[in-house]
C-alpha atoms as a PDB file:
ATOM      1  CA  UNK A   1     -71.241-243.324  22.208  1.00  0.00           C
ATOM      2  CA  UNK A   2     -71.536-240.825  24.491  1.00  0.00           C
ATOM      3  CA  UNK A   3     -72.203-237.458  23.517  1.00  0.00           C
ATOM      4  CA  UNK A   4     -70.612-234.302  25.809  1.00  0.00           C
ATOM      5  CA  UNK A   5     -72.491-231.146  25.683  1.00  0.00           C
ATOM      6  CA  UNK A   6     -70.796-228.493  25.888  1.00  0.00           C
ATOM      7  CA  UNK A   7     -72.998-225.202  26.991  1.00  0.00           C
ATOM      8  CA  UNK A   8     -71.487-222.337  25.030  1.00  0.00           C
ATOM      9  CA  UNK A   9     -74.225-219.633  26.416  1.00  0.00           C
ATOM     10  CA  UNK A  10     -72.114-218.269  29.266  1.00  0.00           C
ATOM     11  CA  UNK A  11     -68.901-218.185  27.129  1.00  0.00           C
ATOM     12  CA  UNK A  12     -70.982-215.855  24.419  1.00  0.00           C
ATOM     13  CA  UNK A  13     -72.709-213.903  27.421  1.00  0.00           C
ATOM     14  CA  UNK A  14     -68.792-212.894  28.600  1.00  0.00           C
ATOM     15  CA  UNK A  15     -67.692-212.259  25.174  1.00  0.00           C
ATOM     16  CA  UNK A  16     -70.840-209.952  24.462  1.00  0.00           C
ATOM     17  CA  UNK A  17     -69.866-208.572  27.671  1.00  0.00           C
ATOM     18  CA  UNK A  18     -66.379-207.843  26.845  1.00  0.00           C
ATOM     19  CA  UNK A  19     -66.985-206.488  23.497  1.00  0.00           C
ATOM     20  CA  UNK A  20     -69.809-203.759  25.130  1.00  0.00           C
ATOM     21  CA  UNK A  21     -67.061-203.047  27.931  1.00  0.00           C
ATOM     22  CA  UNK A  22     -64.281-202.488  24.632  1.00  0.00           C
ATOM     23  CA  UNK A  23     -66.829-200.952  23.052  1.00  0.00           C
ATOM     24  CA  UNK A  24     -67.456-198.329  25.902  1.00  0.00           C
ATOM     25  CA  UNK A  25     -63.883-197.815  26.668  1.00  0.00           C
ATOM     26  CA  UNK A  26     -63.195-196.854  22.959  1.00  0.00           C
ATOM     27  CA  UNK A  27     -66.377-194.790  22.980  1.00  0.00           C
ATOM     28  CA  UNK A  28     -64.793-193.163  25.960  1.00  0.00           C
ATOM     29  CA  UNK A  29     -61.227-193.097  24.733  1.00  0.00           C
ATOM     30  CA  UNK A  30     -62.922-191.611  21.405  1.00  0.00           C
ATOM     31  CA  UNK A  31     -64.970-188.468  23.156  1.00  0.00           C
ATOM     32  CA  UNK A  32     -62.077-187.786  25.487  1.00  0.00           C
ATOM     33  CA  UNK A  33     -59.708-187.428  22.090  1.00  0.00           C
ATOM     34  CA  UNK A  34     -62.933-185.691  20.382  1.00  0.00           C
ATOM     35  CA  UNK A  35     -63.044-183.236  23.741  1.00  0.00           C
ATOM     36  CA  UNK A  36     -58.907-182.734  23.590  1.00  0.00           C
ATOM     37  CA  UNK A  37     -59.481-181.874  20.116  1.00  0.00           C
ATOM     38  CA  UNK A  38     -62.041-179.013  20.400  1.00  0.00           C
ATOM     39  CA  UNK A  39     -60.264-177.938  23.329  1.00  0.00           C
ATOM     40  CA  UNK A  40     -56.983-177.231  21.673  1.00  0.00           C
ATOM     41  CA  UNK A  41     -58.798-175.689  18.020  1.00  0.00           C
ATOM     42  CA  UNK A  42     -60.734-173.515  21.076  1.00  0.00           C
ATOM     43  CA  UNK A  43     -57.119-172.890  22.294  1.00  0.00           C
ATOM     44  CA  UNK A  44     -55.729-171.951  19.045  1.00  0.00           C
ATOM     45  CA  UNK A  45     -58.731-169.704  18.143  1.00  0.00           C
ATOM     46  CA  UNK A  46     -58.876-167.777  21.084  1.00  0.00           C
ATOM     47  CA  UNK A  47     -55.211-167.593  20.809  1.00  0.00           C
ATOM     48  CA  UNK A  48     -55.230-166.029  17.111  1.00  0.00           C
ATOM     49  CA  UNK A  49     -58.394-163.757  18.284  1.00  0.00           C
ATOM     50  CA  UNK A  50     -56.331-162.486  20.900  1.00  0.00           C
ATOM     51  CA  UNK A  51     -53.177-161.521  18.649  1.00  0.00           C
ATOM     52  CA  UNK A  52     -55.684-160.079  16.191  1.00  0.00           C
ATOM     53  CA  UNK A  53     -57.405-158.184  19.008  1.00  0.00           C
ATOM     54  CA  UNK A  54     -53.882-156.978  19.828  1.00  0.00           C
ATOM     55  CA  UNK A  55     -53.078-155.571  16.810  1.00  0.00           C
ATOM     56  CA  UNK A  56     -56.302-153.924  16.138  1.00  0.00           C
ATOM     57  CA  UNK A  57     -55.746-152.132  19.226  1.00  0.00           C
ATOM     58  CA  UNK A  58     -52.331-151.422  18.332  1.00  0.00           C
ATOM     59  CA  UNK A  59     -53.592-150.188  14.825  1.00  0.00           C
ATOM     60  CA  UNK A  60     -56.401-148.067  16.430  1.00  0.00           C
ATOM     61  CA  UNK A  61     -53.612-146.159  18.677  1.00  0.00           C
ATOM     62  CA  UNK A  62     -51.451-146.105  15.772  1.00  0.00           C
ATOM     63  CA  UNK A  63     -54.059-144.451  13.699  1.00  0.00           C
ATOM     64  CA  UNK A  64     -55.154-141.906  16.547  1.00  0.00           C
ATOM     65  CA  UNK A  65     -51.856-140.369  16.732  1.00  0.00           C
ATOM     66  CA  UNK A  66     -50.969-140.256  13.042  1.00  0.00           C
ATOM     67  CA  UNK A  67     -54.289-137.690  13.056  1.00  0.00           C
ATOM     68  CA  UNK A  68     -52.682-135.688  15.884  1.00  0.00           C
ATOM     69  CA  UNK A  69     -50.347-135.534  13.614  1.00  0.00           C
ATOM     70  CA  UNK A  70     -52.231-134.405  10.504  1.00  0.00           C
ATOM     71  CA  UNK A  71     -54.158-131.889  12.569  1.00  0.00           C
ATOM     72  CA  UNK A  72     -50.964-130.419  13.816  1.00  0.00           C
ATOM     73  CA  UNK A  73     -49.266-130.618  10.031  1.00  0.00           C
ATOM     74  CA  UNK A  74     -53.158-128.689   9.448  1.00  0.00           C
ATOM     75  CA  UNK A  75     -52.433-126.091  11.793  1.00  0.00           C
ATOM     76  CA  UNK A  76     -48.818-125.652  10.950  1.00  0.00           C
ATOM     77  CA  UNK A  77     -49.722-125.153   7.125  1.00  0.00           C
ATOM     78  CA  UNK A  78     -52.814-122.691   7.991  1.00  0.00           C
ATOM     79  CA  UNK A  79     -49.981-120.852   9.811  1.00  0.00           C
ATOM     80  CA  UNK A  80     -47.098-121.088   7.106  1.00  0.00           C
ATOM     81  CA  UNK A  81     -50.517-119.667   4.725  1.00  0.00           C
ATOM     82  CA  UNK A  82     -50.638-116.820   7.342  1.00  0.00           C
ATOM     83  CA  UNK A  83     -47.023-115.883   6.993  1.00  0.00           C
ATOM     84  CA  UNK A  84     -46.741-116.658   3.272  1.00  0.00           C
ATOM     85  CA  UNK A  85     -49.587-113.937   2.947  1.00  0.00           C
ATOM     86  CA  UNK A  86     -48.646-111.560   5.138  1.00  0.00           C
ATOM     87  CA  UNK A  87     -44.753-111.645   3.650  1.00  0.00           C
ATOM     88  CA  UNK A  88     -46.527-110.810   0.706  1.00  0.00           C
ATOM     89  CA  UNK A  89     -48.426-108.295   1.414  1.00  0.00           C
ATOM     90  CA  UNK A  90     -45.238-106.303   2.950  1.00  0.00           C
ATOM     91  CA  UNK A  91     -43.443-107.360  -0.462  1.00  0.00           C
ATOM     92  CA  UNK A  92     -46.257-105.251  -1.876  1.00  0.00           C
ATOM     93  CA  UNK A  93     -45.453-102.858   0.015  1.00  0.00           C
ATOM     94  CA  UNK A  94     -42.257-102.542  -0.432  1.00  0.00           C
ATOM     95  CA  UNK A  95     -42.414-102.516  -4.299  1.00  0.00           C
ATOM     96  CA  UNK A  96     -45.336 -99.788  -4.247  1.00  0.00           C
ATOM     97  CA  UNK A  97     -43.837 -97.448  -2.260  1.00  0.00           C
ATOM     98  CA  UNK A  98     -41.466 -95.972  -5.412  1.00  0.00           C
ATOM     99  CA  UNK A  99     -44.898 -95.981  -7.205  1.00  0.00           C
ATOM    100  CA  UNK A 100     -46.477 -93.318  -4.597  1.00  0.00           C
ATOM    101  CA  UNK A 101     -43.996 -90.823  -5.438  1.00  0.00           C
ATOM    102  CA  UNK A 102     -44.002 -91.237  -9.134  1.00  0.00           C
ATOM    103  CA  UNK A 103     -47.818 -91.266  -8.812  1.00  0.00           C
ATOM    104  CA  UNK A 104     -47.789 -87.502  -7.409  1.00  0.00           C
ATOM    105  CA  UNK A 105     -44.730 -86.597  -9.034  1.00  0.00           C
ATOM    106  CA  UNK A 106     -47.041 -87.043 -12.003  1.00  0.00           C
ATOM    107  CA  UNK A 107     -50.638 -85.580 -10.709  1.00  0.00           C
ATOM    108  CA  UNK A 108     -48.599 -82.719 -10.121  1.00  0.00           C
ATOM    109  CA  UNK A 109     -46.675 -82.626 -13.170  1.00  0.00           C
ATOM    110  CA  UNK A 110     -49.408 -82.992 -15.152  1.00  0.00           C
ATOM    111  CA  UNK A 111     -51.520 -80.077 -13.884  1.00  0.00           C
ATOM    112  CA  UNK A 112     -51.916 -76.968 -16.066  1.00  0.00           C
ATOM    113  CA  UNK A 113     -52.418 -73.167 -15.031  1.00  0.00           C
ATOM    114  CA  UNK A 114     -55.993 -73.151 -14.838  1.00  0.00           C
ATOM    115  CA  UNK A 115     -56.921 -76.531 -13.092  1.00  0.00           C
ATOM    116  CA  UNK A 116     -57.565 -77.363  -9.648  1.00  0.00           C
ATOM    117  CA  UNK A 117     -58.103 -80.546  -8.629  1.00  0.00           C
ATOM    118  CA  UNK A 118     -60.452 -80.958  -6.101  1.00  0.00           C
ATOM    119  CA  UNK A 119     -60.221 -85.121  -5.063  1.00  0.00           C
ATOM    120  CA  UNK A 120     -58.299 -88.219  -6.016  1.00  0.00           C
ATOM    121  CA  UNK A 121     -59.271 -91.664  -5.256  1.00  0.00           C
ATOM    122  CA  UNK A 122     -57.803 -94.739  -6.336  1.00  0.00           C
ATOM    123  CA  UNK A 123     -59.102 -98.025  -6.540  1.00  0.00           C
ATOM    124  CA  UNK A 124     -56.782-100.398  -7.666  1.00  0.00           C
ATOM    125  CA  UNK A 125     -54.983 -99.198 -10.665  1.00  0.00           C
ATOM    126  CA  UNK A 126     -57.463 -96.710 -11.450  1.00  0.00           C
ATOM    127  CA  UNK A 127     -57.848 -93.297 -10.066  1.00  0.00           C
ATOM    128  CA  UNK A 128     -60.773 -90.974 -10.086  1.00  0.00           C
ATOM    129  CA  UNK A 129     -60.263 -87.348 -10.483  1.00  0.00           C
ATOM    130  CA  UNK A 130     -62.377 -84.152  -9.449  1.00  0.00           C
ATOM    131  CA  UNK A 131     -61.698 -80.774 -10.121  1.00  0.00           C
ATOM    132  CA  UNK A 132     -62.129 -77.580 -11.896  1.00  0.00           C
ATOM    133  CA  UNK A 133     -60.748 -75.660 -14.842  1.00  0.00           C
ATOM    134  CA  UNK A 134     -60.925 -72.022 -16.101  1.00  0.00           C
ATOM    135  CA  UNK A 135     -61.766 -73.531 -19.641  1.00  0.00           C
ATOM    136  CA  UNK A 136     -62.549 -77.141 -21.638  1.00  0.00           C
ATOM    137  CA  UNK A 137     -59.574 -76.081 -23.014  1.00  0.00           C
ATOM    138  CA  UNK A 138     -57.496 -76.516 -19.987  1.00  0.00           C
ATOM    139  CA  UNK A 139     -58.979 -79.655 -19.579  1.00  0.00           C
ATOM    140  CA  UNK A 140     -58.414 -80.652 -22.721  1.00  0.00           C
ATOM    141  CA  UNK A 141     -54.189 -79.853 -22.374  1.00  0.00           C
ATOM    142  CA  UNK A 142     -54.725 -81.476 -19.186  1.00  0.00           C
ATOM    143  CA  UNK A 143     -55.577 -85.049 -20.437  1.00  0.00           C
ATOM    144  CA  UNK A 144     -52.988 -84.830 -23.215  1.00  0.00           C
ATOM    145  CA  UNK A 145     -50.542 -84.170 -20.327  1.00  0.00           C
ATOM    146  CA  UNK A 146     -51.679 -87.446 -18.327  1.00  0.00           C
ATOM    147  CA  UNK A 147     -51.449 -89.148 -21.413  1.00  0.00           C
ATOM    148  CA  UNK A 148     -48.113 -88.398 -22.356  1.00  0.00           C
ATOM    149  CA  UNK A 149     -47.319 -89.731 -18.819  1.00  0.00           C
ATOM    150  CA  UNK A 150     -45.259 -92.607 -18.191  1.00  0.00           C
ATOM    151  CA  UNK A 151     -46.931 -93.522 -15.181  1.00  0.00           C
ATOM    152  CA  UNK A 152     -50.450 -92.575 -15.827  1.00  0.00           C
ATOM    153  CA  UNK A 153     -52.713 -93.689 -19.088  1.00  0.00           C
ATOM    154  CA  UNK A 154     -55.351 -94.197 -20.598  1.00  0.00           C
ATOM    155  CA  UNK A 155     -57.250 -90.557 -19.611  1.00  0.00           C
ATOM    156  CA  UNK A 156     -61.369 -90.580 -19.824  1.00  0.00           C
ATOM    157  CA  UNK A 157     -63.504 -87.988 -19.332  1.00  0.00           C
ATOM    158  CA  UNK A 158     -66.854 -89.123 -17.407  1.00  0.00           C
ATOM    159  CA  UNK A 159     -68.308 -85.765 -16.849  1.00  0.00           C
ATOM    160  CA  UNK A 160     -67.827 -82.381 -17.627  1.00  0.00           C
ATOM    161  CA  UNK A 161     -69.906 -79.370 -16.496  1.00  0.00           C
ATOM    162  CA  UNK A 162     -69.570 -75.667 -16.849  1.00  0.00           C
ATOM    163  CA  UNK A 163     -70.734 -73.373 -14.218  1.00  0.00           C
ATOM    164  CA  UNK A 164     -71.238 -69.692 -14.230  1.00  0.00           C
ATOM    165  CA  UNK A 165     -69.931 -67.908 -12.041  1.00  0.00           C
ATOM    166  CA  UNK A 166     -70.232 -64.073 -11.979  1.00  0.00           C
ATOM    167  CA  UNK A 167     -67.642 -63.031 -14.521  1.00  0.00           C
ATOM    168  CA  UNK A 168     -65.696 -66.901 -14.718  1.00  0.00           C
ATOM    169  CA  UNK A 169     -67.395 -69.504 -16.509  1.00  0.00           C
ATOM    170  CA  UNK A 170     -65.921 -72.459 -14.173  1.00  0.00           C
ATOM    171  CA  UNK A 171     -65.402 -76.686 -16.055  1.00  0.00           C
ATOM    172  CA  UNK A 172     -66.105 -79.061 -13.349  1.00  0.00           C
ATOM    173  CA  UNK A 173     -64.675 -82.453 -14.444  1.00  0.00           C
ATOM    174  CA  UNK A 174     -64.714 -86.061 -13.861  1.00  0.00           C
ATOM    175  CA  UNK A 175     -62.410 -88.296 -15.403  1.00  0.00           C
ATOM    176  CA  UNK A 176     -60.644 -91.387 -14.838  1.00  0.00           C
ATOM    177  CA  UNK A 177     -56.917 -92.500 -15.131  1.00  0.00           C
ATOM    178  CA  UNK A 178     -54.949 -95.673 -15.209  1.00  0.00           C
ATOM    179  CA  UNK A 179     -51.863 -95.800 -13.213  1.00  0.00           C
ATOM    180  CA  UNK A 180     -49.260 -97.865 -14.914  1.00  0.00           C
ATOM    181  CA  UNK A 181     -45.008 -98.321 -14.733  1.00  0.00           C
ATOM    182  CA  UNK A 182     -42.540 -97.130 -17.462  1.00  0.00           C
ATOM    183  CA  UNK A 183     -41.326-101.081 -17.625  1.00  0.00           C
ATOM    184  CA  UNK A 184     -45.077-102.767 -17.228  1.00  0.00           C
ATOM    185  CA  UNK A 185     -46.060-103.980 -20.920  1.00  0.00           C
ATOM    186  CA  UNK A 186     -49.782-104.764 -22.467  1.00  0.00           C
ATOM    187  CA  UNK A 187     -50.682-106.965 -19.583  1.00  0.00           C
ATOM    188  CA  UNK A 188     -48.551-106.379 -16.625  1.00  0.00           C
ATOM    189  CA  UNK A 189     -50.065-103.270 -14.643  1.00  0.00           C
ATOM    190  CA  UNK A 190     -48.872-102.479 -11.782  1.00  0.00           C
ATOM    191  CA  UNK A 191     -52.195-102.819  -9.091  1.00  0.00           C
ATOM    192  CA  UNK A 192     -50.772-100.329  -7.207  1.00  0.00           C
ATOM    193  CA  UNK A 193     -51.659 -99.250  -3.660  1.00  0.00           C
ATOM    194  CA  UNK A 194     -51.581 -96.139  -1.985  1.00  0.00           C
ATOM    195  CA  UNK A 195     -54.293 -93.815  -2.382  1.00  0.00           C
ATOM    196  CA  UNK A 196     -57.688 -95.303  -1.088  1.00  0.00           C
END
């Protein structure tokens, strides 16, 4: 019997061969799919950066003009405050001027034979009176007068003083007076203006 031997070392060299050369190709086909792959998630990243950059920016102009806006609503309402205030002070106005007349209607109404009055100042409802009588007396009549007013209350005497003068003895007084309105109750006087 004869025996045939068969050398099987260059068959085993090719197929190691051929599996290293599949081997490489799939390594290769494996890191080009790997390098597709980042490449498009890079792609879509950027891509989605972009839009959000976008609408930041679009936000951020957005944003600036809606605080032109508020500074301009700002400046309008500083500006509606101006008008609103001056509208009422002319309103004022308007309703004190009936109050003027009553006011010296009243101061001279009120004023007795025998007293002179020498100043008036008001400061808000109040007025300060200076002046001079022949007699406490007079001055006396002449704060019952101011109280029986209806436009003038409340009558108080801060300082009375009586001077000699030759044959006269001469009251200088200081009192104080609230002006009010026939209509005004407990809590609504009128703050006036007119005299300052």
């Amino acid at each position: 019997m004869v025996m045939t031997t068969i050398n099987l070392l260059p068959w085993r060299e090719e197929h190691r061969q051929k599996q290293k050369k599949d081997f490489a190709v799939m390594l290769g086909m494996v890191a080009v799919l790997a390098a597709a792959i980042v490449g498009l998630i890079h792609f879509q990243m950027q891509a989605k950066i972009d839009y959000q950059l976008s609408r930041n920016l679009f936000l951020t102009n957005e944003i600036k003009k809606l605080d032109d806006e508020i500074k301009e609503i700002r400046e309008l309402q500083k500006v509606r405050r101006s008008l609103i205030e001056r509208m009422e002070v002319i309103q004022d106005l308007q309703a004190s001027r009936p109050s003027i007349v009553h006011l010296f209607s009243e101061i001279v109404s009120t004023v007795p034979n025998g007293v002179y009055l020498e100043s008036l100042a008001q400061t808000g409802s109040s007025l300060l009176i200076n002046g001079q009588a022949e007699s406490n007396a007079r001055v006396s009549t002449y704060m019952r007068n101011l109280s029986a007013s209806e436009w003038l209350k409340d009558p108080n005497l801060t300082v009375i003083e009586i001077e000699d003068i030759t044959v006269n003895r001469i009251s200088t007084f200081t009192l104080t007076v609230k002006q009010t309105s026939p209509n005004a109750t407990g809590e609504e006087e009128q703050d006036d203006g007119g005299l300052q």
